[in-house]
Protein backbone atom coordinates (compact mmCIF):
# COMPACT_ATOMS: atom_id res chain seq x y z
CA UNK A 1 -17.57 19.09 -77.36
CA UNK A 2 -13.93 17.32 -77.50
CA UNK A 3 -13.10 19.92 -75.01
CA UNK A 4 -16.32 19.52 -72.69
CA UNK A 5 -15.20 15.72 -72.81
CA UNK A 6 -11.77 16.13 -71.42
CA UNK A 7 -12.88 18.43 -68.77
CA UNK A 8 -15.67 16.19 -67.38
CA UNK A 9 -13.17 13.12 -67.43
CA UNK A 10 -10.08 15.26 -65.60
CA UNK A 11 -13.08 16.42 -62.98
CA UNK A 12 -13.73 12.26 -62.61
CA UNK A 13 -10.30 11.65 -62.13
CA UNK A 14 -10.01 14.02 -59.67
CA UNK A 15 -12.97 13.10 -57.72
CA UNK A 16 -11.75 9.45 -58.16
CA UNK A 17 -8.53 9.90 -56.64
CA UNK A 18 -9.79 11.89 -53.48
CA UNK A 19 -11.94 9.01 -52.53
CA UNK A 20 -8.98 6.74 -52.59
CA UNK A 21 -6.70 8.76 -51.12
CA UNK A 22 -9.17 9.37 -48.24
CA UNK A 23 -9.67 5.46 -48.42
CA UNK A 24 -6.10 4.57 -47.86
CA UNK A 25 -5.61 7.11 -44.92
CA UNK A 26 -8.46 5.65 -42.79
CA UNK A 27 -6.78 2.07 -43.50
CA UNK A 28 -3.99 2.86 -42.09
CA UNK A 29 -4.57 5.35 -39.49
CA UNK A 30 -7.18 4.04 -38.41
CA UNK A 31 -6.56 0.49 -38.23
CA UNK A 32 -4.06 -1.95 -37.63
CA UNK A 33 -1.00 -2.45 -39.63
CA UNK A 34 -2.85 -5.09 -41.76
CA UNK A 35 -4.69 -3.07 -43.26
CA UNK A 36 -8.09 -4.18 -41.28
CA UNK A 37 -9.92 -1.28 -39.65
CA UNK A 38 -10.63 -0.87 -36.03
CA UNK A 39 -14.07 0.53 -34.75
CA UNK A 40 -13.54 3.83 -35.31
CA UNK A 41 -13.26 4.87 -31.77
CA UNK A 42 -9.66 4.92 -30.93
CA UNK A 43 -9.07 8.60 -30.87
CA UNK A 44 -12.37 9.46 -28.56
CA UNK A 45 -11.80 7.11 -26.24
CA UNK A 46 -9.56 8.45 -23.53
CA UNK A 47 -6.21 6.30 -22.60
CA UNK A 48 -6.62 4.80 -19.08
CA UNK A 49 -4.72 6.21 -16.81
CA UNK A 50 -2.07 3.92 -15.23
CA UNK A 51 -3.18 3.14 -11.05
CA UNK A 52 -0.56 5.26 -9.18
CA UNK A 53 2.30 3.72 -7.37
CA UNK A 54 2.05 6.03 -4.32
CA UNK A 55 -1.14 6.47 -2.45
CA UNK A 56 -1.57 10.16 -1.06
CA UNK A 57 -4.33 9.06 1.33
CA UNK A 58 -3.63 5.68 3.21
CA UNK A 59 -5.87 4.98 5.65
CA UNK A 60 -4.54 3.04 8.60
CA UNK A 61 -0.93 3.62 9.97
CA UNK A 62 1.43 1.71 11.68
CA UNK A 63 5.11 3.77 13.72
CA UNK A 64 7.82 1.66 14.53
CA UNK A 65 11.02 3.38 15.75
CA UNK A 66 12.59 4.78 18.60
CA UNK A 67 12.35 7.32 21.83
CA UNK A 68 11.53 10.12 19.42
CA UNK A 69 8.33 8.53 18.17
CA UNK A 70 6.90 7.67 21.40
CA UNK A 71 7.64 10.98 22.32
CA UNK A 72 10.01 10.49 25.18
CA UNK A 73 10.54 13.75 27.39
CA UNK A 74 7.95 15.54 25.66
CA UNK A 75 5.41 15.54 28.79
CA UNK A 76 7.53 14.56 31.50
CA UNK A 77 11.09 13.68 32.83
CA UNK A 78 12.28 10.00 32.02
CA UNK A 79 8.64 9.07 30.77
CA UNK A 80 7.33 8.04 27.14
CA UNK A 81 4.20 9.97 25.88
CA UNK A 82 2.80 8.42 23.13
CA UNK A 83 0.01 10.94 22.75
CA UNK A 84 2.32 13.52 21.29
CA UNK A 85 3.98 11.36 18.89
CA UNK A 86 4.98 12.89 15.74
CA UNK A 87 3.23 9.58 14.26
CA UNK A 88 0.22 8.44 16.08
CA UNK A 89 -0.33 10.84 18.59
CA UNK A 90 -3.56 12.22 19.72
CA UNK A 91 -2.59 15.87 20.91
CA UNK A 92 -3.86 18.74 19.27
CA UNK A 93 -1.35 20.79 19.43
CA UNK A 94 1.18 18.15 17.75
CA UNK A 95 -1.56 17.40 14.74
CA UNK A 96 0.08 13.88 14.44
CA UNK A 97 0.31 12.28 10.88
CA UNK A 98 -2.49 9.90 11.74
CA UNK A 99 -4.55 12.89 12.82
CA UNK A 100 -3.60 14.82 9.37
CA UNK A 101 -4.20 11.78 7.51
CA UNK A 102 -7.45 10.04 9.33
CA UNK A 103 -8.82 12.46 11.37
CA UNK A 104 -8.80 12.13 15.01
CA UNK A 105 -11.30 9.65 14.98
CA UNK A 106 -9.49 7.55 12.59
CA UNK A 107 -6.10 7.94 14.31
CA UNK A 108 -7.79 6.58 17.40
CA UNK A 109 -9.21 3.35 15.56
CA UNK A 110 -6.66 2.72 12.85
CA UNK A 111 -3.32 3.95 14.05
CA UNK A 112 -0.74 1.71 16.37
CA UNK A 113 2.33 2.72 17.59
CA UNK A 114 5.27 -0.01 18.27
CA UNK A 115 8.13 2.00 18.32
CA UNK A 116 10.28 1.34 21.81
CA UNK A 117 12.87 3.80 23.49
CA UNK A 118 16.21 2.94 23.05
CA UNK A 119 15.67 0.88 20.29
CA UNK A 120 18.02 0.44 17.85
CA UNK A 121 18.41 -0.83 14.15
CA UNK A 122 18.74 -4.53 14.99
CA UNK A 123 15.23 -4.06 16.92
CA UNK A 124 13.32 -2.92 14.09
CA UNK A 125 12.98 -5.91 12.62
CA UNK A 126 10.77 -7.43 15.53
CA UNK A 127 8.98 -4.03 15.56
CA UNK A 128 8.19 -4.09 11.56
CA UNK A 129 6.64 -7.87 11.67
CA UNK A 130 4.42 -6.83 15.04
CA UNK A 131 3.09 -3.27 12.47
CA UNK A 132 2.70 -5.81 9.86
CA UNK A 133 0.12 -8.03 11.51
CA UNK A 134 -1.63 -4.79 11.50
CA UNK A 135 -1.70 -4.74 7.60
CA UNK A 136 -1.39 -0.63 7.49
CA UNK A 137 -1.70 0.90 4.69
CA UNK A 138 1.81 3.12 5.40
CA UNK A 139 4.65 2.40 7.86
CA UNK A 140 6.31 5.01 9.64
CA UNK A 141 9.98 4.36 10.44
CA UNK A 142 12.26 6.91 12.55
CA UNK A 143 15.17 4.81 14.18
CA UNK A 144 19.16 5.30 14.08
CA UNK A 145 19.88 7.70 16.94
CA UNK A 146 20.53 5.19 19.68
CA UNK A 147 22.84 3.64 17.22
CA UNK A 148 24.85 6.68 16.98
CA UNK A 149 24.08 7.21 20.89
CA UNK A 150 26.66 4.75 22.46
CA UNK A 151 29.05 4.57 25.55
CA UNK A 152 31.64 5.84 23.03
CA UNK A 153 32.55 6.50 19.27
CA UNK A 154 34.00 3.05 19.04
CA UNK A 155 30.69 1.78 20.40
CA UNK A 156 28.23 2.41 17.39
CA UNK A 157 27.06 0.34 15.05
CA UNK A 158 28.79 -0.44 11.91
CA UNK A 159 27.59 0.74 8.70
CA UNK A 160 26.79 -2.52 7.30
CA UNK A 161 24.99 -4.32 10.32
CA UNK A 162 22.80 -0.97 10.03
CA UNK A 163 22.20 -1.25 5.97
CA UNK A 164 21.47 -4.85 7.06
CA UNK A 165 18.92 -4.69 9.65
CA UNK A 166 16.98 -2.53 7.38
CA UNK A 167 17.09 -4.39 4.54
CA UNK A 168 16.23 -7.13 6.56
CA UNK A 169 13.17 -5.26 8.65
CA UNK A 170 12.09 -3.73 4.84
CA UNK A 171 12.06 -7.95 3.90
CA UNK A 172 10.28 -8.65 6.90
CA UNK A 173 7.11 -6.34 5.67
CA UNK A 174 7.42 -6.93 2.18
CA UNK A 175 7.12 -10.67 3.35
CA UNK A 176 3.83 -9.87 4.37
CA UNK A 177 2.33 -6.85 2.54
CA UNK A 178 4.23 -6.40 -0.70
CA UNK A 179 2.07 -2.93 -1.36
CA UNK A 180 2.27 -1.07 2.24
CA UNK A 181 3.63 1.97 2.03
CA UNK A 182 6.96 3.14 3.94
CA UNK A 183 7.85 6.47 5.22
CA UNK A 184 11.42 6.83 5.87
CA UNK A 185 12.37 9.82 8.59
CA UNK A 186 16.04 10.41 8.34
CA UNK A 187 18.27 10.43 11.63
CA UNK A 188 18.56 14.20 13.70
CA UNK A 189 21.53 16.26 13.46
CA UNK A 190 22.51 15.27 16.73
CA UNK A 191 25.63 17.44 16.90
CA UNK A 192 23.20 20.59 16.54
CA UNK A 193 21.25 19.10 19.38
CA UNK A 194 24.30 19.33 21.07
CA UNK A 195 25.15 22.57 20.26
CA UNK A 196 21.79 24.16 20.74
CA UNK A 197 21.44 22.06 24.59
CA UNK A 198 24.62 23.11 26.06
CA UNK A 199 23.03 26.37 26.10
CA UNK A 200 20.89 25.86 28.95
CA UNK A 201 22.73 24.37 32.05
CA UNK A 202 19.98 22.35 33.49
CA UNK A 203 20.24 20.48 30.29
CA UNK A 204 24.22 19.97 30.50
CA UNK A 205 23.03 18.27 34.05
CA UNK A 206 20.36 15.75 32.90
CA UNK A 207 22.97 15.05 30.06
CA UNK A 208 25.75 13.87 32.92
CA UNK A 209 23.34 10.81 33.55
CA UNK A 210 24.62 9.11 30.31
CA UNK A 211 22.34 10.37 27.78
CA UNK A 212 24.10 9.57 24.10
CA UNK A 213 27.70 10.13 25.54
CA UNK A 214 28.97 9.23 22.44
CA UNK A 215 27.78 12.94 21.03
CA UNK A 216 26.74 14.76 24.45
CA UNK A 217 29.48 13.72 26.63
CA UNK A 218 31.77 16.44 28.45
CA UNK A 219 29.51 18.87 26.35
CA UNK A 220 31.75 21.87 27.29
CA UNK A 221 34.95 20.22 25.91
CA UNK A 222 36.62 21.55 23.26
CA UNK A 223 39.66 20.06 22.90
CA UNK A 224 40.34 18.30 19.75
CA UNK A 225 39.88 14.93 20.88
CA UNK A 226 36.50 16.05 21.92
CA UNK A 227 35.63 17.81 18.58
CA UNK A 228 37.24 14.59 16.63
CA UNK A 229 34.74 12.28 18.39
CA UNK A 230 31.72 14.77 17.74
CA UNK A 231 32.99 14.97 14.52
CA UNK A 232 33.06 11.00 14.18
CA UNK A 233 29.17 10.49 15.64
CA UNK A 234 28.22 13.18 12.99
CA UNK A 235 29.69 11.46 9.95
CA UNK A 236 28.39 7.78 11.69
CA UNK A 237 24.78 9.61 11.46
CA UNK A 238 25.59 10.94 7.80
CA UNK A 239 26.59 7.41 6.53
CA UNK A 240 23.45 6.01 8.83
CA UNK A 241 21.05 8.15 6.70
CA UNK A 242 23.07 7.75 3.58
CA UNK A 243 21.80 3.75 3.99
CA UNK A 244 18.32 5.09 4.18
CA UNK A 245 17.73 6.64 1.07
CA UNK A 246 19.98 3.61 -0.84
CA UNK A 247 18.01 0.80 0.79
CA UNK A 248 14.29 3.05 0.62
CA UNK A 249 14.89 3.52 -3.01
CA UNK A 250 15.36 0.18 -4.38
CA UNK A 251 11.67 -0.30 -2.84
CA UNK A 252 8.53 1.46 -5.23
CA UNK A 253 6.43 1.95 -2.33
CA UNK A 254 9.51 3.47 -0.19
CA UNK A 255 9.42 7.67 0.31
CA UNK A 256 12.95 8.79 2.17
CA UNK A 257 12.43 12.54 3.57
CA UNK A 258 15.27 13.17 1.74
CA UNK A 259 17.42 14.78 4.59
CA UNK A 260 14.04 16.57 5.69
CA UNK A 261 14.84 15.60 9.41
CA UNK A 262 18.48 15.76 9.48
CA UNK A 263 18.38 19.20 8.14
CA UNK A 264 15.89 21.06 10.41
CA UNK A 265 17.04 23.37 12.62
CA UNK A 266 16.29 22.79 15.98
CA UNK A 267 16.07 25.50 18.20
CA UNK A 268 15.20 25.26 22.16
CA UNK A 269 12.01 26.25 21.53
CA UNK A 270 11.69 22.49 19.80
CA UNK A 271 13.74 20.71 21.95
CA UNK A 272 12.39 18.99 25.78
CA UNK A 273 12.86 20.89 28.73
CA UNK A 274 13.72 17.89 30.81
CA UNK A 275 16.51 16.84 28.64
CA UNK A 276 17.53 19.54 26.25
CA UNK A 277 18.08 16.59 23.63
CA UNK A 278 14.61 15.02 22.92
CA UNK A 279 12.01 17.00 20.62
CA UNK A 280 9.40 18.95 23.24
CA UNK A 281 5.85 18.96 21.86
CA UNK A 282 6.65 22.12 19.22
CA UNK A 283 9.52 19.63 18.06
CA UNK A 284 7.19 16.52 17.47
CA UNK A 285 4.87 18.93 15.60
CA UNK A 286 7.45 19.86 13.44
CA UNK A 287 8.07 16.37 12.85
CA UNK A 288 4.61 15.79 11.90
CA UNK A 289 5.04 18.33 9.21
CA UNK A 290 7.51 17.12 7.84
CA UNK A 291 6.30 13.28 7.28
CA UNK A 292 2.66 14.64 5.96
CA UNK A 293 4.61 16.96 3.42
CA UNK A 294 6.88 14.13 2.38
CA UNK A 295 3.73 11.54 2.20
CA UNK A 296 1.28 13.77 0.59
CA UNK A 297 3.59 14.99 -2.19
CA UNK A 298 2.72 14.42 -5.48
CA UNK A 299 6.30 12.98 -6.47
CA UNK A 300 8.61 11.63 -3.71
């Protein structure tokens, strides 16, 4: 009987600590650290996902920017052609961004293009308060060459007036839509634009008129004061891009192409055949590629 006794009271014990063992786990797991219990639900209910930075799918799109974007040469000699723009263009065979992103329909109704040819950085900031009055969901920004382009080497723009007509066009929109989105092309390789068009001598003709001198100028001369001053445009255009990516990244809703544009290699086949210099309708499509790879990636 003694023995019966024992057993049943051990077996109690047991039972007796279980409960408050099991008791002192749900206060503290599952409530807060006073002790007090929360409903219960906590580790059903699913965590809210936090509302992305970058959106994948803006609908309306503003281009401000330079020759290239209102795709200068790519139809005819000495003539813009907005419809093949890289950006906003309606042409099929280009597939603009707006067209990738909206549709063509949507390009046509919520897509404007401000970019001017010959612009250069200090004109951006007029061009960037004229897309913001749009209030676009992304702005598209290709500009830089025509600073790089100049009578002469001496001629370009300084570094610093560049990094500070972006920062000041980037103000400009922020001023006015702190959440648009920016796409940031980066500038050509223009020296492989020159070596690529000195290939074809029609090209090496149009170029004699004064187009970008700076880089294209006596484009069969070798000597090292030529190759010095290519060399100097090339490393302008390096340090012009370099002030892209700094200034884009200090801004969340900023994407650089990360040296997407500066890299490609241009062939003829994407070049104008009026200038040898401008991209031709292949080159704005390639273009287009680029910006709806860069703005449709899942991480910049």
């Amino acid at each position: 009987m003694r023995k019966r006794r024992h057993r049943a009271r051990a077996a109690l014990a047991v039972v007796v600590t279980a409960v408050l063992a099991t008791a002192g786990c749900d206060a503290f797991g599952g409530g807060g650290a006073d002790g007090t219990k929360d409903s219960g639900t906590s580790a059903s209910r699913p965590s809210a996902r936090p509302t992305p930075v970058w959106n994948r799918s803006p609908d309306s799109i503003a281009a401000v920017g330079d020759s290239i974007t209102r795709g200068f040469d790519a139809c005819a000699v000495l003539s813009d052609c907005p419809e093949v723009s890289w950006a906003t263009g309606s042409d099929a065979k280009v597939d603009s961004l707006a067209v990738r992103l909206l549709g063509v329909r949507g390009a046509a109704e919520r897509s404007w293009n401000y970019a001017v040819t010959g612009a250069r950085m200090s004109d951006l900031p007029e061009q960037m308060a004229h897309a913001a009055a749009r209030d676009p969901q992304l702005v598209t920004v290709m500009i830089g060459a025509n600073d790089a382009c100049r009578s002469s080497a001496s001629a370009m723009t300084p570094v610093a007036d560049f990094r500070a007509g972006f920062e000041e066009s980037l103000a400009t929109l922020r001023a006015a839509l702190p959440k648009t989105q920016v796409y940031v092309a980066s500038v050509p390789n223009l020296k492989r634009l020159w070596s690529q068009g000195r290939t074809n001598p029609l090209g090496k003709q149009v170029w004699k008129l004064g187009l970008c001198p700076s880089m294209l100028g006596g484009a069969d001369d070798l000597t090292r004061a030529a190759v010095v001053r290519r060399e100097t445009v090339q490393r302008r255009v390096e340090d012009y891009n370099k002030v892209l990516k700094d200034v884009c990244a200090k801004d969340r809703h900023c994407r650089f192409d990360r040296n997407a544009v500066f890299d490609y290699r241009f062939d003829t086949e994407q070049l104008s055949p009026w200038d040898w210099f401008h991209p031709s309708r292949n080159g704005q499509a390639r273009l287009a590629e680029i910006a709806f790879r860069t703005v449709t990636a899942v991480k910049p």
